[in-house]
Structures are given as structure tokens and as C-alpha cells.
Protein backbone atom coordinates (compact mmCIF):
# COMPACT_ATOMS: atom_id res chain seq x y z
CA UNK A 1 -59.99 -16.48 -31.64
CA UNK A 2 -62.61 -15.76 -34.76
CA UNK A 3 -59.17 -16.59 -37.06
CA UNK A 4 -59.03 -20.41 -34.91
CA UNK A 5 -62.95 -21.25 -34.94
CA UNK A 6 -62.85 -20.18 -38.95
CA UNK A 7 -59.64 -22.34 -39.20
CA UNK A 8 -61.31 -25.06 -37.43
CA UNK A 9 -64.42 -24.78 -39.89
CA UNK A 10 -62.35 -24.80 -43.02
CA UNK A 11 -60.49 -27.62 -41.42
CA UNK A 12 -63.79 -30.07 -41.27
CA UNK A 13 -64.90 -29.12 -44.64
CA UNK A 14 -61.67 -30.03 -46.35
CA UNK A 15 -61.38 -33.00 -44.64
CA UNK A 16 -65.13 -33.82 -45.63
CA UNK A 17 -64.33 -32.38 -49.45
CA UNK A 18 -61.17 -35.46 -49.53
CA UNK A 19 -63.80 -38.00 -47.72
CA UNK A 20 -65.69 -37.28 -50.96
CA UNK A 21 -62.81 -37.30 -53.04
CA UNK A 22 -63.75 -33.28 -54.34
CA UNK A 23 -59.72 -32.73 -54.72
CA UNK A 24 -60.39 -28.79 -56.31
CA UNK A 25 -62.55 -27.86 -53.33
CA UNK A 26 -60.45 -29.60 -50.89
CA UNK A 27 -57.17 -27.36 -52.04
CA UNK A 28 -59.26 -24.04 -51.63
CA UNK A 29 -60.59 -24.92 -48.53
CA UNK A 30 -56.93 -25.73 -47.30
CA UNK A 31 -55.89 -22.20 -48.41
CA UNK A 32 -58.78 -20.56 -46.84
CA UNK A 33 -57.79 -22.63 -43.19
CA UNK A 34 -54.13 -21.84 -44.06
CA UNK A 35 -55.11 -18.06 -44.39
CA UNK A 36 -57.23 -18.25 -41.21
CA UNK A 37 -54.30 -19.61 -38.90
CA UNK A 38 -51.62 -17.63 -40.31
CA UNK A 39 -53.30 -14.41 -39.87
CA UNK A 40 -53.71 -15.76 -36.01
CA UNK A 41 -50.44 -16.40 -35.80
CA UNK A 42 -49.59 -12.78 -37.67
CA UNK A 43 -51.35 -10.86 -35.50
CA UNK A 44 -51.17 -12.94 -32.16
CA UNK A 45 -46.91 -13.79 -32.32
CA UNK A 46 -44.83 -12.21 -29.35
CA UNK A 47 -42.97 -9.09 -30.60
CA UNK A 48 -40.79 -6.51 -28.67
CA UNK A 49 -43.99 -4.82 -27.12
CA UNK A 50 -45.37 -7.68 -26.58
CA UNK A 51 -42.95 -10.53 -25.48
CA UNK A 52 -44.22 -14.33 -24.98
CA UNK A 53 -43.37 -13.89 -20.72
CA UNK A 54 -46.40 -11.30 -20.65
CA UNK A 55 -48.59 -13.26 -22.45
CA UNK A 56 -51.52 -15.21 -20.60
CA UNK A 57 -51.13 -18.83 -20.51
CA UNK A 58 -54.95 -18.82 -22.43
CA UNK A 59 -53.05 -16.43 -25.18
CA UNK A 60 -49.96 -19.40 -25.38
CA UNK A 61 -52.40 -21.96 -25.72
CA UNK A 62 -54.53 -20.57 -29.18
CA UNK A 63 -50.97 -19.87 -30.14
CA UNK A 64 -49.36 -23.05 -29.97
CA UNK A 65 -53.05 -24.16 -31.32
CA UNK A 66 -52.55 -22.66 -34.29
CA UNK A 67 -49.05 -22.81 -35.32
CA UNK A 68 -50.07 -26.71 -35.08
CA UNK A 69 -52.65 -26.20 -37.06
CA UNK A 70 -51.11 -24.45 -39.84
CA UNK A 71 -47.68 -26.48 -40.34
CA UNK A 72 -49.16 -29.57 -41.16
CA UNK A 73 -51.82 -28.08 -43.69
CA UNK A 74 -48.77 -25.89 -45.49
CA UNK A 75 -46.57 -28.88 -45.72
CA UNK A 76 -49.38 -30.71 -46.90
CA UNK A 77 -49.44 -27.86 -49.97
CA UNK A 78 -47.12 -28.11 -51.56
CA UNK A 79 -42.97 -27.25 -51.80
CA UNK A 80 -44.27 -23.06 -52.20
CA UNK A 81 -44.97 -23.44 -48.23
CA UNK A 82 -41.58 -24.88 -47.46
CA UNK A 83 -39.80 -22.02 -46.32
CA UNK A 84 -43.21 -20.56 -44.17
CA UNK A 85 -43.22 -24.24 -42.97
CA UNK A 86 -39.50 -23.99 -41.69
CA UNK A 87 -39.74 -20.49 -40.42
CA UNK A 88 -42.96 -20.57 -38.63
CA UNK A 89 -41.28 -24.27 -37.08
CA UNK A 90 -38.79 -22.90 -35.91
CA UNK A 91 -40.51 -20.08 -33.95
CA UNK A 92 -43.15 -22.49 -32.78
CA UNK A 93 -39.85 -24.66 -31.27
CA UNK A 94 -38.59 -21.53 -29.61
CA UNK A 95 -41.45 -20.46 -28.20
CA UNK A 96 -42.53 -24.10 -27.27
CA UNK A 97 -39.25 -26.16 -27.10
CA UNK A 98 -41.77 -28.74 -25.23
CA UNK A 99 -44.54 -28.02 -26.80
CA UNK A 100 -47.25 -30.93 -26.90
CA UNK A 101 -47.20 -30.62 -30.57
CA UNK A 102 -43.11 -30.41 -31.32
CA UNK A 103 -43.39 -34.24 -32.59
CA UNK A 104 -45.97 -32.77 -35.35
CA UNK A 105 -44.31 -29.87 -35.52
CA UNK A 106 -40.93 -31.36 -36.65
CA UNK A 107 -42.32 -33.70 -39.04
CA UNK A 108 -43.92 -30.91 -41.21
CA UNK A 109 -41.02 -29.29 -41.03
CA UNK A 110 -38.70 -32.82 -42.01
CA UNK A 111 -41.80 -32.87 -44.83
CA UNK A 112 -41.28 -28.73 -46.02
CA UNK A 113 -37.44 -29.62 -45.94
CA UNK A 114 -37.73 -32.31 -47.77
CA UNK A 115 -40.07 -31.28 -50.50
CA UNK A 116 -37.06 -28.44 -51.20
């Protein structure tokens, strides 16, 4: 949960470096929240020892959290995030195929697929 509440953080302060039009800043800070939610996402995805049915519903929520999190700021980057943007949509959609943030979700991805 450190990775979300850093993500979060890095979140704000981009969003405050663009309010004050520091465009540099604002691209390193996106990295840094990009970094933050991917490693979530890394390190908290289901895997064979670990499938999504065994994991708490407080464990799917920071999940879905940041997988919407992440998309939007990688599409937002640039075409060298279109492929992570497609993959990690389409395991966000499996995992969540009514997710509360599949509308977002798919129009990073129509953004990432459309950048290619």
C-alpha cells in the first residue's frame, strides 16, 4: 500500500507541476507515479500461487486502484507505454470485466492503441 500512497503523492505534485506549467518536472514526476503503481501492480497481480479467488476483497480493491491509476498516466506518456498500456488493460478487464474503472480503462487503452 506504501507503492499507492507514493503513487498518490507523485500524482498531486505532477498535477500541481502542469497547474504551474513546469512541463520537465511534471514528466519526472509522472515516471516516478508510473514506477510507484506498476511495482504495485508487479508485486500485488494474481499468479498461480496466488490466484485473484483467494484474494481479499481489500487486496482487489488497491488492485483495481492502481491499474487505474497507472493506464491513464502511461498513455498519457507517450507511444513507448503503448504496449504496457494494452497489456496491463487487458489484465485489468479480465480481472475486472465490470470494473468501476473499465470506461477509463478502455480509453487509455483506445489512446496506447492509437498512439501505435
Amino acid at each position: 500500500e506504501l507503492d499507492l500512497m507514493l503513487g498518490d503523492i507523485h500524482r498531486r505534485r505532477m498535477a500541481a507541476e502542469e497547474a504551474m506549467n513546469l512541463k520537465k518536472q511534471a514528466e519526472e514526476t509522472r515516471g516516478l507515479a508510473m514506477a510507484s503503481y506498476q511495482t504495485f501492480v508487479m508485486s500485488h497481480a494474481p499468479s498461480a500461487e496466488y490466484p485473484a479467488n483467494k484474494m481479499t476483497p481489500a487486496e482487489l480493491t488497491n488492485l483495481e486502484r492502481a491499474y487505474s491509476s497507472l493506464l491513464p498516466l502511461m498513455a498519457a506518456a507517450g507511444k513507448e507505454h503503448s504496449p504496457d498500456v494494452l497489456k496491463y488493460g487487458e489484465d485489468y478487464l479480465a480481472l475486472f470485466p465490470d470494473g468501476k474503472h473499465k470506461t477509463e480503462i478502455q480509453n487509455a487503452m483506445n489512446q496506447a492503441r492509437a498512439q501505435q
